[in-house]
PDB file of N, CA and C in Angstrom:
ATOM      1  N   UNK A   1      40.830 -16.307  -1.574  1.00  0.00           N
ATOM      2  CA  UNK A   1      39.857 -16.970  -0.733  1.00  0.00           C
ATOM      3  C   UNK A   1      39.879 -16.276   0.627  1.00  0.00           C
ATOM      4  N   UNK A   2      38.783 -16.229   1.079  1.00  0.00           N
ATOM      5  CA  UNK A   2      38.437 -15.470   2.684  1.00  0.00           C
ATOM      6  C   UNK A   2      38.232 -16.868   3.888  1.00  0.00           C
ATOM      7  N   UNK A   3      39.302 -17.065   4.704  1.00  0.00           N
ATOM      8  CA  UNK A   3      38.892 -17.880   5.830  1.00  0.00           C
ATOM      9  C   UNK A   3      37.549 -17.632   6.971  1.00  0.00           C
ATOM     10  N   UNK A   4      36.979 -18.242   7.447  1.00  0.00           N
ATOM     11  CA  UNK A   4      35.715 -17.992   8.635  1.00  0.00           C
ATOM     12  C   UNK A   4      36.505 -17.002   9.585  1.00  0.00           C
ATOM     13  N   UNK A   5      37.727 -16.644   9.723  1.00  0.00           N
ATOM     14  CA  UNK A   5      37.963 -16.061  10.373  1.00  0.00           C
ATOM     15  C   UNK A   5      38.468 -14.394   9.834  1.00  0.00           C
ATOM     16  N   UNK A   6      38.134 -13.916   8.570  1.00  0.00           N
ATOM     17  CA  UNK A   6      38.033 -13.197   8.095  1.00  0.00           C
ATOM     18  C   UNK A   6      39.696 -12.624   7.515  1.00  0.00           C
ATOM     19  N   UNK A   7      40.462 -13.882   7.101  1.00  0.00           N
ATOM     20  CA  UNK A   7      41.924 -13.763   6.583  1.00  0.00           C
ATOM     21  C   UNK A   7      41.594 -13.937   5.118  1.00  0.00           C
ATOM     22  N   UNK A   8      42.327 -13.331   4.261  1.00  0.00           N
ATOM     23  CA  UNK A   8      42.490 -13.682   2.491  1.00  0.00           C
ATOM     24  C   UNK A   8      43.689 -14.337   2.579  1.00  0.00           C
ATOM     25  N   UNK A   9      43.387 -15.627   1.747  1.00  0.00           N
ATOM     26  CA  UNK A   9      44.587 -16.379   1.379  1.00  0.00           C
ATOM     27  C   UNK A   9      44.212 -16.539  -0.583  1.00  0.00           C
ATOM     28  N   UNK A  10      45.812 -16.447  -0.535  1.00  0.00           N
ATOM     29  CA  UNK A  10      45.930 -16.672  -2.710  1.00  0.00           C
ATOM     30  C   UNK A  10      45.819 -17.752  -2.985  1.00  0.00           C
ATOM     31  N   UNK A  11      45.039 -18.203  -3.650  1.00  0.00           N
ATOM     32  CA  UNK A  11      44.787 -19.597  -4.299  1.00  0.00           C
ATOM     33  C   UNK A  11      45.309 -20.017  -5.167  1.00  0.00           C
ATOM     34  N   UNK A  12      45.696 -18.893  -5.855  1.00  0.00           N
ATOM     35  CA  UNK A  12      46.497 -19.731  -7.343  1.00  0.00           C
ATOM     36  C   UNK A  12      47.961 -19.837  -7.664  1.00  0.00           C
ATOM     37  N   UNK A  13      48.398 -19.866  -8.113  1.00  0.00           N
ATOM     38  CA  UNK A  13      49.818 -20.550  -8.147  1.00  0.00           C
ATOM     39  C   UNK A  13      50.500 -19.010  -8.190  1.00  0.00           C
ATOM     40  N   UNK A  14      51.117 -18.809  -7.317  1.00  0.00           N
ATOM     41  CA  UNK A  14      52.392 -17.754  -7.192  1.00  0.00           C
ATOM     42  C   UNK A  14      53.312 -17.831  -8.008  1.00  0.00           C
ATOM     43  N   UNK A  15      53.640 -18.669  -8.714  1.00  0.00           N
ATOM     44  CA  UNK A  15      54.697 -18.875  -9.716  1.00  0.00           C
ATOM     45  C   UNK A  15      54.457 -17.947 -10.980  1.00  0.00           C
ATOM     46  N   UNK A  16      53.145 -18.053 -10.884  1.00  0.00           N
ATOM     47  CA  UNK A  16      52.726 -17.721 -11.845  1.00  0.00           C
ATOM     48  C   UNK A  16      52.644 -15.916 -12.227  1.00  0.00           C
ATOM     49  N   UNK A  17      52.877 -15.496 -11.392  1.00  0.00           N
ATOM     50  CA  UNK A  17      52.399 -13.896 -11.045  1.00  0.00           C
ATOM     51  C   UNK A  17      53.660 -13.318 -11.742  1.00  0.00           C
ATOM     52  N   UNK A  18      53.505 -12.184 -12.597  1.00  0.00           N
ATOM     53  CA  UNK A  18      54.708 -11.609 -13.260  1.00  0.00           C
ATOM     54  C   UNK A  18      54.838 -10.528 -12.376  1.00  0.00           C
ATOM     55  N   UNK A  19      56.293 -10.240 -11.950  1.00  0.00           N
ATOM     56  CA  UNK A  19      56.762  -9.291 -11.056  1.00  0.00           C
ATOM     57  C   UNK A  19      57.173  -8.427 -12.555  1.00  0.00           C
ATOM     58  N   UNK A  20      57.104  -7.079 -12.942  1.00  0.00           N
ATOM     59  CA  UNK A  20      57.650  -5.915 -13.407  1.00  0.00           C
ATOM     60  C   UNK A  20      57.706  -4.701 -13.186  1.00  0.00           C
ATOM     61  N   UNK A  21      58.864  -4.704 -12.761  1.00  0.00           N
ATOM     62  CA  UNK A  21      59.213  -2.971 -12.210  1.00  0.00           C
ATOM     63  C   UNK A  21      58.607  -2.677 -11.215  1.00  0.00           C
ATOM     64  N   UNK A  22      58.607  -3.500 -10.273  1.00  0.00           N
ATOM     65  CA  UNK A  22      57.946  -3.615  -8.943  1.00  0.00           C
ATOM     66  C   UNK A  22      56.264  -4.201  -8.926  1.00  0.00           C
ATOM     67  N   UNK A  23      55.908  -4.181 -10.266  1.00  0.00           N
ATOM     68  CA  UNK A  23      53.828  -4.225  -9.774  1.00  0.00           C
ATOM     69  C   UNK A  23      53.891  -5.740  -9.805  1.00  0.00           C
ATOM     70  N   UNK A  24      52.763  -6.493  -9.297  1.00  0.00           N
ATOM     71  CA  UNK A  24      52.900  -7.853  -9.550  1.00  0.00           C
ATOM     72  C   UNK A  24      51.303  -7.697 -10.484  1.00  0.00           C
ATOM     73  N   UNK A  25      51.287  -8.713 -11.571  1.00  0.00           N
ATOM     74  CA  UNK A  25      50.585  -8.704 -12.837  1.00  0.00           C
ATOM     75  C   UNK A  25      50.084 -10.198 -12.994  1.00  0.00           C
ATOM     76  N   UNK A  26      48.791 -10.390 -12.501  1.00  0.00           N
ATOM     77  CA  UNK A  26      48.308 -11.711 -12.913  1.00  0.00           C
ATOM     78  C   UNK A  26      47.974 -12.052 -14.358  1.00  0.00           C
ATOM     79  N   UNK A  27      48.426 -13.402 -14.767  1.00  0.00           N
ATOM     80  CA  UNK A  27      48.669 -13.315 -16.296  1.00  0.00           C
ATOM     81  C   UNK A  27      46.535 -13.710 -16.666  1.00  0.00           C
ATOM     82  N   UNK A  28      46.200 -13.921 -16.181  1.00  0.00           N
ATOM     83  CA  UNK A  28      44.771 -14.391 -15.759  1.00  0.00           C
ATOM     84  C   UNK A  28      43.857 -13.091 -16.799  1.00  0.00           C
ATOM     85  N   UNK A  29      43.975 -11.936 -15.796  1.00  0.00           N
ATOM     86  CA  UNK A  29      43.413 -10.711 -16.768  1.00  0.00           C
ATOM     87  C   UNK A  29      44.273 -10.174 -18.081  1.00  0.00           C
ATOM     88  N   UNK A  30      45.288 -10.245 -18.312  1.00  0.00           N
ATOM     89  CA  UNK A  30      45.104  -9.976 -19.513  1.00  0.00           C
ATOM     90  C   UNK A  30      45.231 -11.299 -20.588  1.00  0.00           C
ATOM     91  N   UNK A  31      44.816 -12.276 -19.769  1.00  0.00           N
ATOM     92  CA  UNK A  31      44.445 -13.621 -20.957  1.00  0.00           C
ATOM     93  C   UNK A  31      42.981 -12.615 -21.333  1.00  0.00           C
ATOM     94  N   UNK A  32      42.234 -12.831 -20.317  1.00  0.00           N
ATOM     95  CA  UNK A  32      41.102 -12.560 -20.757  1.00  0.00           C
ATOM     96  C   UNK A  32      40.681 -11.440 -21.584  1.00  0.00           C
ATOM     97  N   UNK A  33      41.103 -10.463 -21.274  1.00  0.00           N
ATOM     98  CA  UNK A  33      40.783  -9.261 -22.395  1.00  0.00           C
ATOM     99  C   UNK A  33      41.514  -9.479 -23.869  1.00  0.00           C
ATOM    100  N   UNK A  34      42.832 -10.322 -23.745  1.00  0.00           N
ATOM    101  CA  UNK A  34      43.168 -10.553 -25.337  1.00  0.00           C
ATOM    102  C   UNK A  34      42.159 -11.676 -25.594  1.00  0.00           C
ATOM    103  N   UNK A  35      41.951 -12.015 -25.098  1.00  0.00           N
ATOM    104  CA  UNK A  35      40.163 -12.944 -25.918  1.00  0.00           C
ATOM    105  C   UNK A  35      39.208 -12.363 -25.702  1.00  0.00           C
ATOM    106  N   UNK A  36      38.934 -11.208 -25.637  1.00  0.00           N
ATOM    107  CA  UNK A  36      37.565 -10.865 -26.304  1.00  0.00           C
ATOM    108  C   UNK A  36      37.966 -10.477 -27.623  1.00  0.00           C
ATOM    109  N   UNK A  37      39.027 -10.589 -28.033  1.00  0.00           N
ATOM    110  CA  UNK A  37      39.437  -9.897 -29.720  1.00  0.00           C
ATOM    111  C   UNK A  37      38.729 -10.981 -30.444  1.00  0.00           C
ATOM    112  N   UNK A  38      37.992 -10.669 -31.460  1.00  0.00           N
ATOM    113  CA  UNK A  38      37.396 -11.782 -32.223  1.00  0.00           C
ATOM    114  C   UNK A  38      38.891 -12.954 -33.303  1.00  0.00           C
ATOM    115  N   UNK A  39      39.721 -12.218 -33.340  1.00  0.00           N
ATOM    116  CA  UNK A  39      40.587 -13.421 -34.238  1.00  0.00           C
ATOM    117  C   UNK A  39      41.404 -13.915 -33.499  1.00  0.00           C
ATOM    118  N   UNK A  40      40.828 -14.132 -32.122  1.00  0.00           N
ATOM    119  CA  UNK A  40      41.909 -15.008 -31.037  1.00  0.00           C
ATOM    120  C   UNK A  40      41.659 -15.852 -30.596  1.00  0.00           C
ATOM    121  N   UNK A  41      42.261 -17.690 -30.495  1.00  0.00           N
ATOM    122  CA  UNK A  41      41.748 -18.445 -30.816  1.00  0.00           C
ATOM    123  C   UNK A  41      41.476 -18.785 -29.442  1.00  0.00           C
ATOM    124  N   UNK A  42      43.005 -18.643 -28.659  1.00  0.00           N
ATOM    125  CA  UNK A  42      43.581 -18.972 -27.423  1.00  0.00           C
ATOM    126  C   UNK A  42      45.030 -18.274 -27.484  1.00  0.00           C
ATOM    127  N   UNK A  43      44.875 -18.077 -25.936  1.00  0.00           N
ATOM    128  CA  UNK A  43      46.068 -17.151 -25.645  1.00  0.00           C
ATOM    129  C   UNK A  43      47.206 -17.191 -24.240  1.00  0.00           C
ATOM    130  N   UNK A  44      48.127 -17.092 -23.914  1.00  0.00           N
ATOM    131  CA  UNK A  44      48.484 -17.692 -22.914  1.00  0.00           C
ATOM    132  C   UNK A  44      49.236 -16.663 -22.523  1.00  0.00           C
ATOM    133  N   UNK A  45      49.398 -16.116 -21.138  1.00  0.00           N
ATOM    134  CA  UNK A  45      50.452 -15.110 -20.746  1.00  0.00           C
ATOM    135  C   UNK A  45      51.422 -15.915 -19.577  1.00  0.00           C
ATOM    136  N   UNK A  46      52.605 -15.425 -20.041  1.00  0.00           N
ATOM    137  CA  UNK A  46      53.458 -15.318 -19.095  1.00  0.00           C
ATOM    138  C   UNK A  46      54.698 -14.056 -18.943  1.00  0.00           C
ATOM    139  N   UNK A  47      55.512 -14.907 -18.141  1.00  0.00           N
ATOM    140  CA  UNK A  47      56.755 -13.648 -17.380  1.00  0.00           C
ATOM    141  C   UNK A  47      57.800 -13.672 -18.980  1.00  0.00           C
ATOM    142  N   UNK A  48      58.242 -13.050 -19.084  1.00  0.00           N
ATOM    143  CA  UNK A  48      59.441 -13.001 -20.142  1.00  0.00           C
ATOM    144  C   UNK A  48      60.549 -11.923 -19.279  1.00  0.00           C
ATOM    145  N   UNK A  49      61.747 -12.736 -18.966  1.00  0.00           N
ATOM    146  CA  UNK A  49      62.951 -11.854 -18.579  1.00  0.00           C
ATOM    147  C   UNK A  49      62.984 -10.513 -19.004  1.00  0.00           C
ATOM    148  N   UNK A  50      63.206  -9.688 -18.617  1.00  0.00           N
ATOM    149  CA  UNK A  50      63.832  -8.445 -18.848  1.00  0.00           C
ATOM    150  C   UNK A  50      65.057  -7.458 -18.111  1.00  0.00           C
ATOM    151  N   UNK A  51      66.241  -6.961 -18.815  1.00  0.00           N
ATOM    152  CA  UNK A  51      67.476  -6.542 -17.645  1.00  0.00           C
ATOM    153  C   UNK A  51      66.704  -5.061 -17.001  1.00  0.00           C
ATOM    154  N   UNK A  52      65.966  -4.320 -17.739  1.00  0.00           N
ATOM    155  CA  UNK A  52      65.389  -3.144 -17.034  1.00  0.00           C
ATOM    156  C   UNK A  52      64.181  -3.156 -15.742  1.00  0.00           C
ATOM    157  N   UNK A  53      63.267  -4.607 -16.546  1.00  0.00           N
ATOM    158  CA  UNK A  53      61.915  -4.338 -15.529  1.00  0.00           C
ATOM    159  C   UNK A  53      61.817  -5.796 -14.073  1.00  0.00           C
ATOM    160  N   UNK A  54      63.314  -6.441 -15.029  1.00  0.00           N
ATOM    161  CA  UNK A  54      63.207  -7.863 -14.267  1.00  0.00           C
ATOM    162  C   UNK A  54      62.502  -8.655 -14.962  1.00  0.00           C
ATOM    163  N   UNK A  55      60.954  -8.777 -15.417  1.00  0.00           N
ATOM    164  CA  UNK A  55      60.029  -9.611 -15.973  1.00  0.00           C
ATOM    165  C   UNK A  55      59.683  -8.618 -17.081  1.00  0.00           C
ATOM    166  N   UNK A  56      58.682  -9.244 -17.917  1.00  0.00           N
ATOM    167  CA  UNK A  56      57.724  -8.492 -18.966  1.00  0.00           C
ATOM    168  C   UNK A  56      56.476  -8.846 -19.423  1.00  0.00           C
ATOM    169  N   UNK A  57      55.587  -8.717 -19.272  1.00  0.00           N
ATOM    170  CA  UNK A  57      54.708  -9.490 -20.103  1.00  0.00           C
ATOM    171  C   UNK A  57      54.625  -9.910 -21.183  1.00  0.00           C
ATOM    172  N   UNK A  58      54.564 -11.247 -21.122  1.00  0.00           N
ATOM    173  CA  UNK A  58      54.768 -12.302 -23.011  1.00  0.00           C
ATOM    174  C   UNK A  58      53.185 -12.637 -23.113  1.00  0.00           C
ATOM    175  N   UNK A  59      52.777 -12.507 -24.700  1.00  0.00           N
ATOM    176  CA  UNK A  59      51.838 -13.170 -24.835  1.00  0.00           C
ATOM    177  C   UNK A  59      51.805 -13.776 -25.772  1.00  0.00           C
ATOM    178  N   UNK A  60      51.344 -15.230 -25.779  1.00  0.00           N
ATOM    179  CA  UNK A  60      51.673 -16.264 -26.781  1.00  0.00           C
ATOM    180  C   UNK A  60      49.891 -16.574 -27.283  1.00  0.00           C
ATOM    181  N   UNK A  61      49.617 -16.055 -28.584  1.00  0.00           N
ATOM    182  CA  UNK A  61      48.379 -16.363 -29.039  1.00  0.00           C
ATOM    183  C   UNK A  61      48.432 -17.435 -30.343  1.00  0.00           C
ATOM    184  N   UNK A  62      47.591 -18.131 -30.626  1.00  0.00           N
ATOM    185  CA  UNK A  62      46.925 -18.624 -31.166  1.00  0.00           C
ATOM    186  C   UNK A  62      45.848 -18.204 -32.095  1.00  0.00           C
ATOM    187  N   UNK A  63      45.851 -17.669 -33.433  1.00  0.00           N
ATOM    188  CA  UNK A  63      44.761 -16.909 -33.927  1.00  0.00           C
ATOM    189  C   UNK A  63      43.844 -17.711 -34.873  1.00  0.00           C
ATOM    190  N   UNK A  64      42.369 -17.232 -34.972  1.00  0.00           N
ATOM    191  CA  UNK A  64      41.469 -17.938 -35.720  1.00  0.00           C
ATOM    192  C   UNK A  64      42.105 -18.160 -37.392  1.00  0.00           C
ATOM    193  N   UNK A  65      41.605 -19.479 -37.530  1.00  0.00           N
ATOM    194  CA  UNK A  65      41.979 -19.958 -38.856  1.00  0.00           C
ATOM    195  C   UNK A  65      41.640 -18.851 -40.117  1.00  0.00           C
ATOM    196  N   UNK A  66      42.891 -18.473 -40.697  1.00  0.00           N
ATOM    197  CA  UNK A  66      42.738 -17.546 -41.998  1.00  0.00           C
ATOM    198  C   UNK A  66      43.136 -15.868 -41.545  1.00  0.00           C
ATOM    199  N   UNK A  67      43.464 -15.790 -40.105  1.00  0.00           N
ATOM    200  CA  UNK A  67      44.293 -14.173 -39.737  1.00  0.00           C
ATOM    201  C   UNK A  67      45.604 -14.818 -39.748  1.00  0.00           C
ATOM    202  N   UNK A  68      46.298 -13.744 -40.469  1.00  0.00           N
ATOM    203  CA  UNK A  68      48.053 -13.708 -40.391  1.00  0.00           C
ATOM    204  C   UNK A  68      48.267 -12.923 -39.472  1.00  0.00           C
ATOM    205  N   UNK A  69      49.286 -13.183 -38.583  1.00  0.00           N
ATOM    206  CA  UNK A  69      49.989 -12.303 -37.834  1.00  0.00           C
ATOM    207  C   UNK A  69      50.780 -11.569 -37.752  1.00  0.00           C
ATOM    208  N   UNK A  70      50.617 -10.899 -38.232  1.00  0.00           N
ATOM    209  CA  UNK A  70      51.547  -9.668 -38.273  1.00  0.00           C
ATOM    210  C   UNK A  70      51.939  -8.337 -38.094  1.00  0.00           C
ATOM    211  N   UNK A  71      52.731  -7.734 -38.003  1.00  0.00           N
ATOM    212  CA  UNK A  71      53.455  -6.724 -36.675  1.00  0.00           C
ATOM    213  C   UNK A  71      52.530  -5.549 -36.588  1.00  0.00           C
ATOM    214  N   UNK A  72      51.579  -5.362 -37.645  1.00  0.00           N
ATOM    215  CA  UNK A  72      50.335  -4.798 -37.142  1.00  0.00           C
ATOM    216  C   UNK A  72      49.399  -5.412 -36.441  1.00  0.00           C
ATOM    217  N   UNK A  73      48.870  -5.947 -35.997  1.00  0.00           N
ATOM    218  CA  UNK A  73      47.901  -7.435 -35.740  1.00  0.00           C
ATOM    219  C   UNK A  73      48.735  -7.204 -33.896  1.00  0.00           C
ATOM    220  N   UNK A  74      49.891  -7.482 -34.081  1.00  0.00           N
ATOM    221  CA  UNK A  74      50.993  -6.831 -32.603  1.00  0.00           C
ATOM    222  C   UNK A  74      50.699  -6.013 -32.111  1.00  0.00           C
ATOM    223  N   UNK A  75      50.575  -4.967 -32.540  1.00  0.00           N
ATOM    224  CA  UNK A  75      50.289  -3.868 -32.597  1.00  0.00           C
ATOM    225  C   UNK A  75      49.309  -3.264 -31.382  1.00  0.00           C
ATOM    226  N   UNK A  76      47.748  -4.013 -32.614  1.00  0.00           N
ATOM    227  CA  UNK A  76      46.537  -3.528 -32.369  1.00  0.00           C
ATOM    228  C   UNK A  76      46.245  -4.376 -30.800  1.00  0.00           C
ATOM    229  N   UNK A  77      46.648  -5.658 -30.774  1.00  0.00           N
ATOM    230  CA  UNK A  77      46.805  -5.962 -29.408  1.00  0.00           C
ATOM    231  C   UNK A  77      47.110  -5.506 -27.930  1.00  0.00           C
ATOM    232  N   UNK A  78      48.630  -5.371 -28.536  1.00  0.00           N
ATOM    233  CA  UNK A  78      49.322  -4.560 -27.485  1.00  0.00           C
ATOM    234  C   UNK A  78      48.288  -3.262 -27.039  1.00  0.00           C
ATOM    235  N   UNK A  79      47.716  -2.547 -27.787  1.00  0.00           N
ATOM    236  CA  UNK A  79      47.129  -1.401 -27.531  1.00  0.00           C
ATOM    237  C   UNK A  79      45.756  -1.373 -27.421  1.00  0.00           C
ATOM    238  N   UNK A  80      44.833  -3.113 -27.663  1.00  0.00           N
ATOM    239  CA  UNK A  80      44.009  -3.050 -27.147  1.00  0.00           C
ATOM    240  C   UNK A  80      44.124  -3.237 -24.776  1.00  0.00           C
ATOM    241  N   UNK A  81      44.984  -4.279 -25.051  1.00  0.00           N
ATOM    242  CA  UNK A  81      45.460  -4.645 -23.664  1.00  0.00           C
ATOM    243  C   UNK A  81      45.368  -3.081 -22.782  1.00  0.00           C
ATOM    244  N   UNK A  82      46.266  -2.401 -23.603  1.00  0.00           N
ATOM    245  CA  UNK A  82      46.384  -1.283 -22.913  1.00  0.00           C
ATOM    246  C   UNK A  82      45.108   0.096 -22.672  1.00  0.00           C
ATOM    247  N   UNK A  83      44.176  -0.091 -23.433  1.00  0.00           N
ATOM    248  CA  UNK A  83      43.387   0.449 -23.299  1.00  0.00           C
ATOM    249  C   UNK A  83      41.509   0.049 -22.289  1.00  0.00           C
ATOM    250  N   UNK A  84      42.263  -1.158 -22.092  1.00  0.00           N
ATOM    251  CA  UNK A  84      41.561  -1.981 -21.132  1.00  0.00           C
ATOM    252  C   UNK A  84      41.985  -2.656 -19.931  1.00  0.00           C
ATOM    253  N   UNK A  85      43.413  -1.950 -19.429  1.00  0.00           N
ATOM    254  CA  UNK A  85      43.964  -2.586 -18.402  1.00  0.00           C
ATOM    255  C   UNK A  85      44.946  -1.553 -18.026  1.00  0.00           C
ATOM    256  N   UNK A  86      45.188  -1.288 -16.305  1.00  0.00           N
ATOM    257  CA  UNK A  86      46.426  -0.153 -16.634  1.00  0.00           C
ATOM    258  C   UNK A  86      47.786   0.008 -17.360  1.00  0.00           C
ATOM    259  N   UNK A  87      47.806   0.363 -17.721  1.00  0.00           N
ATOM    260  CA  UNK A  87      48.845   0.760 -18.869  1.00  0.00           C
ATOM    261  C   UNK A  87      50.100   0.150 -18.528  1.00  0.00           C
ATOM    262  N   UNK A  88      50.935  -0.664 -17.390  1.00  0.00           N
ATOM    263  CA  UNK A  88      51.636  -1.190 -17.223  1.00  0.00           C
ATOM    264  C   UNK A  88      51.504  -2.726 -17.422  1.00  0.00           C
ATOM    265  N   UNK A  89      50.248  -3.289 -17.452  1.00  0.00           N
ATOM    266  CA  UNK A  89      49.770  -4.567 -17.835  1.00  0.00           C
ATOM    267  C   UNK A  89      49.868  -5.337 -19.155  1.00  0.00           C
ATOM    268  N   UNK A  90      50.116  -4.054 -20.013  1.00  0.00           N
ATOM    269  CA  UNK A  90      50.149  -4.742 -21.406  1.00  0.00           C
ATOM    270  C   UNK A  90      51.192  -5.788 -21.662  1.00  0.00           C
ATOM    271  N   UNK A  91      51.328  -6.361 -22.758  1.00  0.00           N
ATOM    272  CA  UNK A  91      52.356  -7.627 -23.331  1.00  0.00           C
ATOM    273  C   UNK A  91      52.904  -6.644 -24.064  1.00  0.00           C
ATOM    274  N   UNK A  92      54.152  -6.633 -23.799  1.00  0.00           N
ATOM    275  CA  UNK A  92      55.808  -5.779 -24.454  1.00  0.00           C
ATOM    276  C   UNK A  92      55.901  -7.120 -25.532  1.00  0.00           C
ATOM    277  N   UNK A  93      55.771  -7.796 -25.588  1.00  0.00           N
ATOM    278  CA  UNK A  93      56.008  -9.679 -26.298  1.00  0.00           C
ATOM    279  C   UNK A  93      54.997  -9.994 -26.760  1.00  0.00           C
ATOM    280  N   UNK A  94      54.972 -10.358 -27.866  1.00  0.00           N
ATOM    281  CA  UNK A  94      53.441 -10.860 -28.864  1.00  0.00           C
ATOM    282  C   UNK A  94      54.175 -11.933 -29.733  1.00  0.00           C
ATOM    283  N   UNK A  95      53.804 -13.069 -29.395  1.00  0.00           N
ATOM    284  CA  UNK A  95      54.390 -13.967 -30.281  1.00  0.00           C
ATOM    285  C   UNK A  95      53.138 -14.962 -30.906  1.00  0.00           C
ATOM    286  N   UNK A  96      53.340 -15.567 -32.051  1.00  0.00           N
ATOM    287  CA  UNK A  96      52.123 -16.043 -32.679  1.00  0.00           C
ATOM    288  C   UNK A  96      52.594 -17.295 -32.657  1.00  0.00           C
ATOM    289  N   UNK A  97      51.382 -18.644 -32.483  1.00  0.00           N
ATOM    290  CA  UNK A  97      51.755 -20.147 -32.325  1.00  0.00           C
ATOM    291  C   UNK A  97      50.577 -20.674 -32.882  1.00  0.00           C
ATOM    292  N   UNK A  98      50.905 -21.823 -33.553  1.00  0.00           N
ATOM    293  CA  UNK A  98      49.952 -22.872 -34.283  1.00  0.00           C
ATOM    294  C   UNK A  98      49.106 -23.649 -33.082  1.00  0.00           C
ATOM    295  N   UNK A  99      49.510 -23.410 -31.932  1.00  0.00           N
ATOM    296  CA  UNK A  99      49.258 -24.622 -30.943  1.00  0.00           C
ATOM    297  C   UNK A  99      49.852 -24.072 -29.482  1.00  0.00           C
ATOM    298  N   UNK A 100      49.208 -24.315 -28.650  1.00  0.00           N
ATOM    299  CA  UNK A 100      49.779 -23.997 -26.981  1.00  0.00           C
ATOM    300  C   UNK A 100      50.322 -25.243 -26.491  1.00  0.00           C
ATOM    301  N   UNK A 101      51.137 -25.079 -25.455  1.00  0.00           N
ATOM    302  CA  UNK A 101      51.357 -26.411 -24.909  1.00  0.00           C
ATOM    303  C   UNK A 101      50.433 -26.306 -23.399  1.00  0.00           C
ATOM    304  N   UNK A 102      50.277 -27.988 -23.575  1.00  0.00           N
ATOM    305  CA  UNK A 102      48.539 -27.956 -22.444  1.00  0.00           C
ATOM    306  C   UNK A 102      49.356 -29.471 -21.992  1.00  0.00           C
ATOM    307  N   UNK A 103      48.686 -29.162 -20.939  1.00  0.00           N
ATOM    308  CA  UNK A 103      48.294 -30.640 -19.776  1.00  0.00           C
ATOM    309  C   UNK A 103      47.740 -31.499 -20.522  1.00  0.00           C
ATOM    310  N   UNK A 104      47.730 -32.961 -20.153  1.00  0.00           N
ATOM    311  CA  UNK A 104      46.810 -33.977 -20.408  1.00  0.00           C
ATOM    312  C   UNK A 104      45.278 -33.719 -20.314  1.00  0.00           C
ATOM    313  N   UNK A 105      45.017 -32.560 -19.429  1.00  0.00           N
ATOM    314  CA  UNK A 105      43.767 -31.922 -19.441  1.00  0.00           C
ATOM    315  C   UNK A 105      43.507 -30.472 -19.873  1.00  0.00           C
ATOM    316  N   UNK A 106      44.145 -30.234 -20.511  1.00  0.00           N
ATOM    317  CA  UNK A 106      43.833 -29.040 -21.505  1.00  0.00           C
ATOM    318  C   UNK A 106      44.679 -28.070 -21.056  1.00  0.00           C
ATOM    319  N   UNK A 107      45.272 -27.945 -20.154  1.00  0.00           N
ATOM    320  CA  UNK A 107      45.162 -26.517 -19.059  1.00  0.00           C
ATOM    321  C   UNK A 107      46.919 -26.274 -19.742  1.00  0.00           C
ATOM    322  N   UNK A 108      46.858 -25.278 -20.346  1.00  0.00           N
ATOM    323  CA  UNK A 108      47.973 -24.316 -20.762  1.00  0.00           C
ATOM    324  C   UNK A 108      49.283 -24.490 -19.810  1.00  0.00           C
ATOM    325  N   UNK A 109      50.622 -25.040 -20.181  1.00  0.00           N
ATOM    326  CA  UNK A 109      51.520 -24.928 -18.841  1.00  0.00           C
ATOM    327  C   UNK A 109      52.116 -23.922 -19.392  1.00  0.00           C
ATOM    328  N   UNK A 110      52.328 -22.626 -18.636  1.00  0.00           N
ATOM    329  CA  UNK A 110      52.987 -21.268 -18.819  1.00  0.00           C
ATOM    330  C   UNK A 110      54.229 -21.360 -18.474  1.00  0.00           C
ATOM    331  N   UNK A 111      54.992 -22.713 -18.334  1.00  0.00           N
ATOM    332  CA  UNK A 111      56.443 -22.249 -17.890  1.00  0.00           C
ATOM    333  C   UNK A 111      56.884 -23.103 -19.438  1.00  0.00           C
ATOM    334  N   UNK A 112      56.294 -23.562 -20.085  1.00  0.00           N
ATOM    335  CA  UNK A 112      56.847 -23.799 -21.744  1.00  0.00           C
ATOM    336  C   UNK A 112      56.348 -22.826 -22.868  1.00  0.00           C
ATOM    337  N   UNK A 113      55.482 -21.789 -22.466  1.00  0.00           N
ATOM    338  CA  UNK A 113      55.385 -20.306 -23.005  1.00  0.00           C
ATOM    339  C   UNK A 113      56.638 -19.686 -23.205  1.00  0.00           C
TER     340      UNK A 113
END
């Protein structure tokens, strides 16, 4: 957000921002580009520990009824991410879920990712 006095302030939750290997990585864009994949139902990113980078990118999807997930399916993800985002943005973590955990109002909580 831009104040009348011409300052940017961050609006969205800082918690949320994955620090790796110094870049900071809003989990925001690469939600969105792993949903333009057509067998993705819903998808949720967050931080996943790491001893080398500190954080990592995790991504916890949800896939359309009747795709299996599997370590190809990982794969093609991981390397779509990467071919649509700089190459440090991708999800190192691909994990597959029947269900996200959400708010009373829908909204994904990324610290039970």
């Amino acid at each position: 957000m831009r104040d009348e006095d011409g300052f940017y302030w961050y609006v969205g939750r800082i918690d949320d921002v994955i620090k790796s290997s110094g870049y900071r990585i809003g989990p925001f864009e690469i939600e969105n580009v792993i949903m333009e994949l057509p067998y993705v139902l819903e998808c949720g990113v967050s931080a996943a520990p790491d001893e080398v980078r500190g954080q990592v990118v995790k991504a916890s999807i949800v896939l359309t009824k009747g795709t299996e997930g599997t370590e190809e399916l990982k794969k093609e993800i991981q390397n779509y991410v990467k071919e649509h985002t700089a190459p440090y943005k991708y999800q190192r973590i691909v994990v597959f879920k029947d269900e996200l955990p959400k708010t009373t109002r829908e909204k994904i909580i990324r610290a039970k990712l």
